[in-house]
C-alpha atoms as a PDB file:
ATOM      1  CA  UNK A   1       0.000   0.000   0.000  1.00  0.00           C
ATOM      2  CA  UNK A   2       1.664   3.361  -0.969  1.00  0.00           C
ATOM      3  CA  UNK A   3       1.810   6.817   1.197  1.00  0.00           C
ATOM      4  CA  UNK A   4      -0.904   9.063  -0.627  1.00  0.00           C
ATOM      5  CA  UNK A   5       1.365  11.912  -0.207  1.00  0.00           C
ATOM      6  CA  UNK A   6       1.212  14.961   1.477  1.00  0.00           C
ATOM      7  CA  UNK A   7      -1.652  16.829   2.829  1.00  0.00           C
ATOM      8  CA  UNK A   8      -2.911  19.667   1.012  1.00  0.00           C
ATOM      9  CA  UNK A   9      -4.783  22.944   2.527  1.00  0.00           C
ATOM     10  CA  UNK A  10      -6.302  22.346   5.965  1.00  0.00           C
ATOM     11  CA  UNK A  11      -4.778  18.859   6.175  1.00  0.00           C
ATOM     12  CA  UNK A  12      -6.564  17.031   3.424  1.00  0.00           C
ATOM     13  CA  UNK A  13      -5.282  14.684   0.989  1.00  0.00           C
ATOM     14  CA  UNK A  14      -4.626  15.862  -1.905  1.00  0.00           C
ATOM     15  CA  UNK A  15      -7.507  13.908  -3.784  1.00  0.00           C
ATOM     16  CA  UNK A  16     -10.549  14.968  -0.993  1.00  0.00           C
ATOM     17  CA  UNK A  17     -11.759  13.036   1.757  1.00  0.00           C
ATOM     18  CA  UNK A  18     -10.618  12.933   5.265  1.00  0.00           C
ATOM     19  CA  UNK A  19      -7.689  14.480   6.935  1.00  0.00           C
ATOM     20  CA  UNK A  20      -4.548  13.060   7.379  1.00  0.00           C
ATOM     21  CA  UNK A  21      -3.784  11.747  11.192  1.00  0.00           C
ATOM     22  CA  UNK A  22      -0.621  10.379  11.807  1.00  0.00           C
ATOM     23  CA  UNK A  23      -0.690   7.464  14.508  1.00  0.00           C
ATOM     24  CA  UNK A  24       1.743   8.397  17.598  1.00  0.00           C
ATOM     25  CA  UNK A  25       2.969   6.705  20.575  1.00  0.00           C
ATOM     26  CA  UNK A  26       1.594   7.981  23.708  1.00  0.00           C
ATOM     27  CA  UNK A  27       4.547   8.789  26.133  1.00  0.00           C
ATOM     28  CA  UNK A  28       3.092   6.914  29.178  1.00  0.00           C
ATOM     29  CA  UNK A  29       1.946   3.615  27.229  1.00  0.00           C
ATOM     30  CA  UNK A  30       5.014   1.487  28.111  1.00  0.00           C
ATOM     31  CA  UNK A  31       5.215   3.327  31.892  1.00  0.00           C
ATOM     32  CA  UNK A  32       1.770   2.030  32.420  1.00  0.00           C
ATOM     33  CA  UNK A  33       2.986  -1.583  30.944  1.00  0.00           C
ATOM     34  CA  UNK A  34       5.588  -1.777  33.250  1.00  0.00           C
ATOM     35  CA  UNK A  35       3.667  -0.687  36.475  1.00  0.00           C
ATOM     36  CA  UNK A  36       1.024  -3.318  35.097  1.00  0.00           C
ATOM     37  CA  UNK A  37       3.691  -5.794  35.251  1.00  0.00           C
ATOM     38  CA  UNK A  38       5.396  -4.978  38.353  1.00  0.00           C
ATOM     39  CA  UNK A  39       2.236  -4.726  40.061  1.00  0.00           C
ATOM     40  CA  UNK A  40       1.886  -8.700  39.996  1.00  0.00           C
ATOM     41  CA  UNK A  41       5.148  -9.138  41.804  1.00  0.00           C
ATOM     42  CA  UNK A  42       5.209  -5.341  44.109  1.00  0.00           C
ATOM     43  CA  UNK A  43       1.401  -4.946  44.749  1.00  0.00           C
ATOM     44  CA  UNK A  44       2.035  -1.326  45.715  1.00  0.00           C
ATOM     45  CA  UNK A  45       2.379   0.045  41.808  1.00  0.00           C
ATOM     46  CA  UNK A  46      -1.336  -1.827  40.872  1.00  0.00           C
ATOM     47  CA  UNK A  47      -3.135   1.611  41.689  1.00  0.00           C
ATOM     48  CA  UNK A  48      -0.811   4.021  39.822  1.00  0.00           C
ATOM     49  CA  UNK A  49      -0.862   0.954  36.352  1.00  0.00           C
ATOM     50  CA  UNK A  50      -4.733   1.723  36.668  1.00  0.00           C
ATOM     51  CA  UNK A  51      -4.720   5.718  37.400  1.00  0.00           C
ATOM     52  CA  UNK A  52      -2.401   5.620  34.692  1.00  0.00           C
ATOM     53  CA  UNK A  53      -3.648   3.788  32.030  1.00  0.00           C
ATOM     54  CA  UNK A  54      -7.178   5.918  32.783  1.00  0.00           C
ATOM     55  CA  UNK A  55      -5.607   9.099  32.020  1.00  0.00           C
ATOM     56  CA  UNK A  56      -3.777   8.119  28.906  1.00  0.00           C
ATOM     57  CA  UNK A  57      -7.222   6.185  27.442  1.00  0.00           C
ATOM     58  CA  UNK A  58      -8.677   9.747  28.628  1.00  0.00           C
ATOM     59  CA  UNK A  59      -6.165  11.671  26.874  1.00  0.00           C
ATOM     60  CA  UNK A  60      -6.270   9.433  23.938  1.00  0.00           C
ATOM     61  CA  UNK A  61      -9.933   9.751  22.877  1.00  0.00           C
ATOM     62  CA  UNK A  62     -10.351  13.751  23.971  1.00  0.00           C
ATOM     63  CA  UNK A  63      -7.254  14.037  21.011  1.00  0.00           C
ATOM     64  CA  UNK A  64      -9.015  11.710  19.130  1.00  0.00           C
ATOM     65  CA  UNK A  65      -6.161  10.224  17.192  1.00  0.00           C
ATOM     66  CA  UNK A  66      -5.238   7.157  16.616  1.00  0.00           C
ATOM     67  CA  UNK A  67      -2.559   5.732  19.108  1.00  0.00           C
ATOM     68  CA  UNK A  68       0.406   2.790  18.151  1.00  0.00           C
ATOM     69  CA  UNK A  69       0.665   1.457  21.671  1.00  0.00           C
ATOM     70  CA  UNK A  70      -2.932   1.506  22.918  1.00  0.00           C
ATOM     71  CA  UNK A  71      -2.276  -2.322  23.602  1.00  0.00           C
ATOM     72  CA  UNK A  72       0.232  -1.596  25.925  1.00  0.00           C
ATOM     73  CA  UNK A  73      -1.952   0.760  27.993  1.00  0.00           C
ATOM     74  CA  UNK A  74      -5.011  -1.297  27.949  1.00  0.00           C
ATOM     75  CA  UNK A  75      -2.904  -4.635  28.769  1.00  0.00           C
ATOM     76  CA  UNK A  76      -1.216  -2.777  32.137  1.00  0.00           C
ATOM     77  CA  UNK A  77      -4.785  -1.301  32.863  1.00  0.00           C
ATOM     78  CA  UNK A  78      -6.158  -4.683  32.970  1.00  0.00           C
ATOM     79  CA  UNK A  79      -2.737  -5.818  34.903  1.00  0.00           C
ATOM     80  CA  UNK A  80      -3.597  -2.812  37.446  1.00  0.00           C
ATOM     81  CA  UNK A  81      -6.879  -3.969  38.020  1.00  0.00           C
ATOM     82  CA  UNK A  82      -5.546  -7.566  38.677  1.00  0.00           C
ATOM     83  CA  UNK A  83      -2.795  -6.499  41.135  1.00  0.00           C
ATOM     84  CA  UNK A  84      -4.982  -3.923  43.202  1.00  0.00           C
ATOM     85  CA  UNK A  85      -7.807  -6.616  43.479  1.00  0.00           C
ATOM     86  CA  UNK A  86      -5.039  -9.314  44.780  1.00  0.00           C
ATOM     87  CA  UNK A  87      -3.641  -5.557  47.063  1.00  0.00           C
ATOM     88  CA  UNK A  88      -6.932  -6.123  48.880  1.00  0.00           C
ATOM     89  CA  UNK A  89      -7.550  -9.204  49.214  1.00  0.00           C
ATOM     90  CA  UNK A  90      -3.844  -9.601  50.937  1.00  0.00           C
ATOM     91  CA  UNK A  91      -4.414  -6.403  53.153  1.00  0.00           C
ATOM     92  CA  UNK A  92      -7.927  -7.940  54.081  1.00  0.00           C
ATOM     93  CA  UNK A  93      -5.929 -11.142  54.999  1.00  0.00           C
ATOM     94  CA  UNK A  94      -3.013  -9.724  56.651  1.00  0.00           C
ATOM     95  CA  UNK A  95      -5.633  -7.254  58.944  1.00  0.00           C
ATOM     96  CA  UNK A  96      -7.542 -10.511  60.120  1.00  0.00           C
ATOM     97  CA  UNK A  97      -4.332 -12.923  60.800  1.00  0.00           C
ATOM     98  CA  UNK A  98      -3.155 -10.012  62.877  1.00  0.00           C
ATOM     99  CA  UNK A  99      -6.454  -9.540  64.406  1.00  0.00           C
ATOM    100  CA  UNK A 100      -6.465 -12.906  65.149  1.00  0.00           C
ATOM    101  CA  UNK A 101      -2.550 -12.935  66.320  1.00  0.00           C
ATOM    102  CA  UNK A 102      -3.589 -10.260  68.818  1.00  0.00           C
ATOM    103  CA  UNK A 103      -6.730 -11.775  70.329  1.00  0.00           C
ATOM    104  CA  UNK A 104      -4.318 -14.952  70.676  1.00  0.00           C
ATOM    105  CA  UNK A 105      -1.833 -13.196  72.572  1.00  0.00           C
ATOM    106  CA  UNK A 106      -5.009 -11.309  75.019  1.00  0.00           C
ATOM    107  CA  UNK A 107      -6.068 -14.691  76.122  1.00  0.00           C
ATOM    108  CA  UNK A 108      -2.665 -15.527  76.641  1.00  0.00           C
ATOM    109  CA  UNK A 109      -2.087 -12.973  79.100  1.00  0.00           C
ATOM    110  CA  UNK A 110      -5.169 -12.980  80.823  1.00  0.00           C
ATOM    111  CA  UNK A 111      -4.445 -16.945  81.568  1.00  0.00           C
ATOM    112  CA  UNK A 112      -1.782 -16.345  83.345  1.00  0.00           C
ATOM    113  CA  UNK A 113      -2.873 -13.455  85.310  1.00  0.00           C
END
C-alpha cells in the first residue's frame, strides 16, 4: 500500500476526503505496561498501572487520534486492576491474621494473670 502523499490545505489529501492523522505513541503507554507488570510481583504500583492507564485512554480519545501502543496501555490497565484486586484481598488477609494474632496473645495474658 503506498503513502498518498502529502496533505494539502487544511490537512486534506490531496484527492478529498478525510484528513490526514498520523498514529503516535503515547509517552506513558510502556510506563503504564511496566507498572502493570510490576504490580503482579510489588502490589504497591497496581493503583498508579490503573490511574495511569485511565488518564492516557482519557487523553487518547479527547485528542481523538489514533494511538500505536494503545495495547500496551489497555494490557497494564487490565494488569492494574488484577494487582490492586489481589492488594486487597492480601491487606484484608493480613488485617484478620493479625487480628487474630492479637486476640491470641489477650487470652494468653489474661491466663496467666
Amino acid at each position: 500500500m503506498s503513502y498518498p502523499g502529502p496533505a494539502g490545505p487544511g490537512g486534506y489529501p490531496p484527492y478529498g476526503g478525510y484528513p490526514v492523522r498520523p498514529a503516535y505513541e503515547h509517552p506513558q503507554g510502556t510506563t503504564v505496561l511496566v507498572l502493570g507488570v510490576l504490580s503482579l510481583v510489588v502490589g504497591v504500583t497496581a493503583p498508579f498501572a490503573w490511574y495511569y492507564a485511565v488518564k492516557a485512554e482519557r487523553e487518547i480519545r479527547a485528542s481523538g487520534w489514533t494511538c500505536t501502543n494503545s495495547s500496551h496501555i489497555q494490557i497494564g490497565k487490565i494488569l492494574g486492576i488484577i494487582g490492586t484486586v489481589l492488594l486487597g484481598l492480601s491487606a484484608i488477609f493480613v488485617i484478620i491474621y493479625l487480628v487474630f494474632v492479637v486476640s491470641l496473645l489477650g487470652m494468653a495474658f489474661t491466663q496467666y494473670r
